[in-house]
N, C-alpha and C. Protein backbone atom coordinates (compact mmCIF):
# COMPACT_ATOMS: atom_id res chain seq x y z
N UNK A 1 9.44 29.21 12.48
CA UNK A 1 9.11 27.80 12.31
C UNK A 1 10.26 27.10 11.58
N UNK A 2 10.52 26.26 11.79
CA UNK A 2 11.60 25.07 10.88
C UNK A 2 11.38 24.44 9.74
N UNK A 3 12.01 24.21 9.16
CA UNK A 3 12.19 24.00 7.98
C UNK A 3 10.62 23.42 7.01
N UNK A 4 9.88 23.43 6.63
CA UNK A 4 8.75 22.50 5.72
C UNK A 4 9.45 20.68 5.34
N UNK A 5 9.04 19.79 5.67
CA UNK A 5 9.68 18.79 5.21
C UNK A 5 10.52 17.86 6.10
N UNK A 6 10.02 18.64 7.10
CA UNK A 6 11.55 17.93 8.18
C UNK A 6 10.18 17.42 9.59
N UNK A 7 10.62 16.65 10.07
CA UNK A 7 10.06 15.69 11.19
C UNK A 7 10.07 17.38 12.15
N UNK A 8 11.13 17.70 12.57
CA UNK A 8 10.95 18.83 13.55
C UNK A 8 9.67 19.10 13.07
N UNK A 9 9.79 19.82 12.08
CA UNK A 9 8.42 21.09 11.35
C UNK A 9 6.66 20.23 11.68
N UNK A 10 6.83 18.56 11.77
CA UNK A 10 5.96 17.69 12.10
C UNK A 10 5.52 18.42 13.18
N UNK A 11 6.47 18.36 14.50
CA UNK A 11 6.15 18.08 15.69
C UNK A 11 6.07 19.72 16.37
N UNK A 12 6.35 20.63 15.51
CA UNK A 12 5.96 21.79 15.99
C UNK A 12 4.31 21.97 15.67
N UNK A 13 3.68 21.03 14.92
CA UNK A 13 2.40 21.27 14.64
C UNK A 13 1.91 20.98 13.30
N UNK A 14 2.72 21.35 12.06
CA UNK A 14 2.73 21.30 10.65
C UNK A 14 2.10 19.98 10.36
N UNK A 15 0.90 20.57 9.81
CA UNK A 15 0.55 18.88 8.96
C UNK A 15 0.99 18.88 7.61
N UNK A 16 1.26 19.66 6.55
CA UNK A 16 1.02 19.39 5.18
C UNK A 16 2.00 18.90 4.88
N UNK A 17 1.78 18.10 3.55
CA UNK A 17 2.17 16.81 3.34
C UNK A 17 3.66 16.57 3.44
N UNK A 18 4.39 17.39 2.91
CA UNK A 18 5.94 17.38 3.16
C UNK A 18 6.47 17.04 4.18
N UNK A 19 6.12 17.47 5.39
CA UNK A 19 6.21 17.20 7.07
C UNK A 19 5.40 15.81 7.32
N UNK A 20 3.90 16.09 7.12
CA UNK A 20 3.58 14.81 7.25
C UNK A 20 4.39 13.17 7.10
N UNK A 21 4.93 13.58 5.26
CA UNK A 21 5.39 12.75 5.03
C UNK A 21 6.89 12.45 5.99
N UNK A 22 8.02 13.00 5.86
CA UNK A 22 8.59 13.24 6.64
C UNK A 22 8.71 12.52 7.95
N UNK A 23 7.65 12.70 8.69
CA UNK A 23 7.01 12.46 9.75
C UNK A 23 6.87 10.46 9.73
N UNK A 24 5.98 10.51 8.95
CA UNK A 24 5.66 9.20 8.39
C UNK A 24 7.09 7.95 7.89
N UNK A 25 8.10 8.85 7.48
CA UNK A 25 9.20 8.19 6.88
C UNK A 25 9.95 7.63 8.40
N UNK A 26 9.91 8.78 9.46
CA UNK A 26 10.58 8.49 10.20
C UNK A 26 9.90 7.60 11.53
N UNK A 27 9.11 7.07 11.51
CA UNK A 27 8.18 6.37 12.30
C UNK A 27 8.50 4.89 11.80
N UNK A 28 8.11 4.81 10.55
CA UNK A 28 8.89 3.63 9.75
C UNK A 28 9.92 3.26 10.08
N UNK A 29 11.10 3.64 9.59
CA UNK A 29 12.44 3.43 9.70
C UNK A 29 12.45 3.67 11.66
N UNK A 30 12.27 4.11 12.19
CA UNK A 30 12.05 3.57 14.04
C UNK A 30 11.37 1.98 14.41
N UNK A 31 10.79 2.28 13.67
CA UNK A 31 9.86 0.25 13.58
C UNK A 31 10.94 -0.47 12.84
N UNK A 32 11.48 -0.18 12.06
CA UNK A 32 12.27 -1.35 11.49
C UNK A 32 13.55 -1.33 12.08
N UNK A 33 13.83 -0.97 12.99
CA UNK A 33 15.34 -0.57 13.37
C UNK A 33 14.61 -1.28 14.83
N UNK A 34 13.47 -1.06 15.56
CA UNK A 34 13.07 -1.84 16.62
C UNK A 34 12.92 -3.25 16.17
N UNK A 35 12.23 -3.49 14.87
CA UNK A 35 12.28 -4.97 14.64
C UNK A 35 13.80 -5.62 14.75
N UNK A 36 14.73 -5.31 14.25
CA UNK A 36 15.88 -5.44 14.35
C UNK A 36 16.60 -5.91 15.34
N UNK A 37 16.69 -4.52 15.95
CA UNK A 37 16.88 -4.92 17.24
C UNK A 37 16.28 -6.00 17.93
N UNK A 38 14.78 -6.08 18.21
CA UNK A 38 14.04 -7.56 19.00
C UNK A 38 14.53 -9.03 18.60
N UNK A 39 14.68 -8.69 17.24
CA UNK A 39 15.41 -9.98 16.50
C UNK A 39 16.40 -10.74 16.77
N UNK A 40 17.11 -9.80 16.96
CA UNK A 40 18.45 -10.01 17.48
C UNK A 40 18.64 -9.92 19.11
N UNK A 41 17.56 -9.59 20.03
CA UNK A 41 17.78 -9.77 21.56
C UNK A 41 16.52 -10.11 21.51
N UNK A 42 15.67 -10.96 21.58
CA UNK A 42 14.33 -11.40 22.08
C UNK A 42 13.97 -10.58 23.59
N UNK A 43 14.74 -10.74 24.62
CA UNK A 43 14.53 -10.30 25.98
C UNK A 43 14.59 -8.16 25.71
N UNK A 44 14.87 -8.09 24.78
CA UNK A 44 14.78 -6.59 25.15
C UNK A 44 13.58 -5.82 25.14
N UNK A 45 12.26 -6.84 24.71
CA UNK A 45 11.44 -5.95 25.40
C UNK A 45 10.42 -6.61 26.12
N UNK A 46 9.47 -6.88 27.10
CA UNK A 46 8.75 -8.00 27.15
C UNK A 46 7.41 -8.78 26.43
N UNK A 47 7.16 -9.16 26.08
CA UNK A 47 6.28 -9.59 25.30
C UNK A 47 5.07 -10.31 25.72
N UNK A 48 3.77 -10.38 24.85
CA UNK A 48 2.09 -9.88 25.50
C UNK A 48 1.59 -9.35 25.03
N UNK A 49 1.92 -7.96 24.57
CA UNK A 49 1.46 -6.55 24.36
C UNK A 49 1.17 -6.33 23.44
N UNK A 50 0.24 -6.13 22.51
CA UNK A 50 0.08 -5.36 21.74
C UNK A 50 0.58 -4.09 21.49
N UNK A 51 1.75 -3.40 21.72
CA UNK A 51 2.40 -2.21 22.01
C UNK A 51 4.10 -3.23 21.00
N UNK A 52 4.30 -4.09 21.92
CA UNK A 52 5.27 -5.27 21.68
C UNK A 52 5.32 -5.53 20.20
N UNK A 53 3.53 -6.09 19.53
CA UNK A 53 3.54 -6.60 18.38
C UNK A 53 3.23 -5.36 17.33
N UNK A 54 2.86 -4.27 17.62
CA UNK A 54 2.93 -2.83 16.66
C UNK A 54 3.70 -2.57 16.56
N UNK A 55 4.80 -1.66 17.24
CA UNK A 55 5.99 -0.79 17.46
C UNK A 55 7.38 -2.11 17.22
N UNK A 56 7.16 -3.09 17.72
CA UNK A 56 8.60 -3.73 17.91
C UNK A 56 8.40 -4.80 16.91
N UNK A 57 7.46 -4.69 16.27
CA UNK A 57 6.95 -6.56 14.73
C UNK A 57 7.07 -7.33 15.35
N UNK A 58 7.40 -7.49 16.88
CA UNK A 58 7.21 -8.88 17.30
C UNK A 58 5.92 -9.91 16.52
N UNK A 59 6.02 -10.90 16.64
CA UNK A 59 5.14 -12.42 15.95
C UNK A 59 4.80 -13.24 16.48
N UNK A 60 5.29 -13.38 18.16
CA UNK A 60 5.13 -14.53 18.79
C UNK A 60 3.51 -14.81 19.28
N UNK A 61 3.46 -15.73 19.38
CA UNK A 61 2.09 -16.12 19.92
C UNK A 61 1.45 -15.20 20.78
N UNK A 62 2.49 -14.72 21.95
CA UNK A 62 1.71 -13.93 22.77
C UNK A 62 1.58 -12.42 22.55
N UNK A 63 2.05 -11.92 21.69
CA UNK A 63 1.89 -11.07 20.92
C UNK A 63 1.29 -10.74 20.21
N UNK A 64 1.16 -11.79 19.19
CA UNK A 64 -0.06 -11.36 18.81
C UNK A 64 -1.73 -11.93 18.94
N UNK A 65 -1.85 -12.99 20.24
CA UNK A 65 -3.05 -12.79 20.91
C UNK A 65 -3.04 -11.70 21.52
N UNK A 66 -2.16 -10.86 22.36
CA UNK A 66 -2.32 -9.55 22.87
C UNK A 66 -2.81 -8.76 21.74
N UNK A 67 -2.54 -8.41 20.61
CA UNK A 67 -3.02 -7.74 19.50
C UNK A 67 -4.53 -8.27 19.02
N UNK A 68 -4.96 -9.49 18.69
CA UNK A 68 -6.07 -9.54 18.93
C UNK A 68 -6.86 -9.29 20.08
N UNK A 69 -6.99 -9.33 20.83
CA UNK A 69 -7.99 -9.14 21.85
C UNK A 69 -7.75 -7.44 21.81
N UNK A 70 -6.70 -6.50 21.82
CA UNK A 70 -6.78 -5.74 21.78
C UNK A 70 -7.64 -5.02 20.57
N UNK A 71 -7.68 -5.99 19.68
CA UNK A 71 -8.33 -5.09 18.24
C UNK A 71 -9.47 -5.29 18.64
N UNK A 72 -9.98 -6.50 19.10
CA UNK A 72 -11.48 -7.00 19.03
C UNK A 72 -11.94 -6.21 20.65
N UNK A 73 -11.75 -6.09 21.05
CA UNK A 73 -11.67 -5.15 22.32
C UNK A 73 -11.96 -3.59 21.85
N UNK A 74 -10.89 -2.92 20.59
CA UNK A 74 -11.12 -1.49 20.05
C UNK A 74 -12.14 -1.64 18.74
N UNK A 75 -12.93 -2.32 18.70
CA UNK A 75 -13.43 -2.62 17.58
C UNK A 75 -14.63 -2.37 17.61
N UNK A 76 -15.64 -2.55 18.98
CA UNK A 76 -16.68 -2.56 19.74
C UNK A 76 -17.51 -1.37 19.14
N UNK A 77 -16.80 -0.35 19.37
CA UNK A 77 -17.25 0.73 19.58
C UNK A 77 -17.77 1.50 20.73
N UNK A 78 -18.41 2.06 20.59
CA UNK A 78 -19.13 2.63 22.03
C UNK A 78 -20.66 2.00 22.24
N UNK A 79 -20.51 1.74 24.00
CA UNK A 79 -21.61 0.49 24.05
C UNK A 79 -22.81 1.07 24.95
């Protein structure tokens, strides 16, 4: 197994917290490096989505009505 602490050691399976965290650090810093990026090219990804306004911080209107309806949509529960 790889190292304790390292994103690999995440994705071979490892939950405890070192990896977790790890894991967690690097998900972050991927979102803010996508915000970045969108910022600076609006067209690089398309926008709507709730996928758009999680992963990429998009803000725009249609973004985040796609994010609402998507929440209020996962929110339901089972019917």
């Amino acid at each position: 197994m790889t190292e304790h602490g390292t994103r690999a050691c995440y994705l071979q399976g490892c939950r405890q917290p070192p990896c977790a965290t790890a894991n967690t650090s690097y998900l972050h810093n991927l979102r803010q490096r996508r915000k970045q990026d969108l910022a600076a090219d609006p067209t690089l990804k398309p926008h709507g989505s709730p996928s758009t306004y999680v992963n990429w911080g998009c803000r725009c209107p249609q973004c985040g009505n796609a994010h609402s309806i998507w929440l209020k949509d996962h929110r339901k529960g089972p019917q």
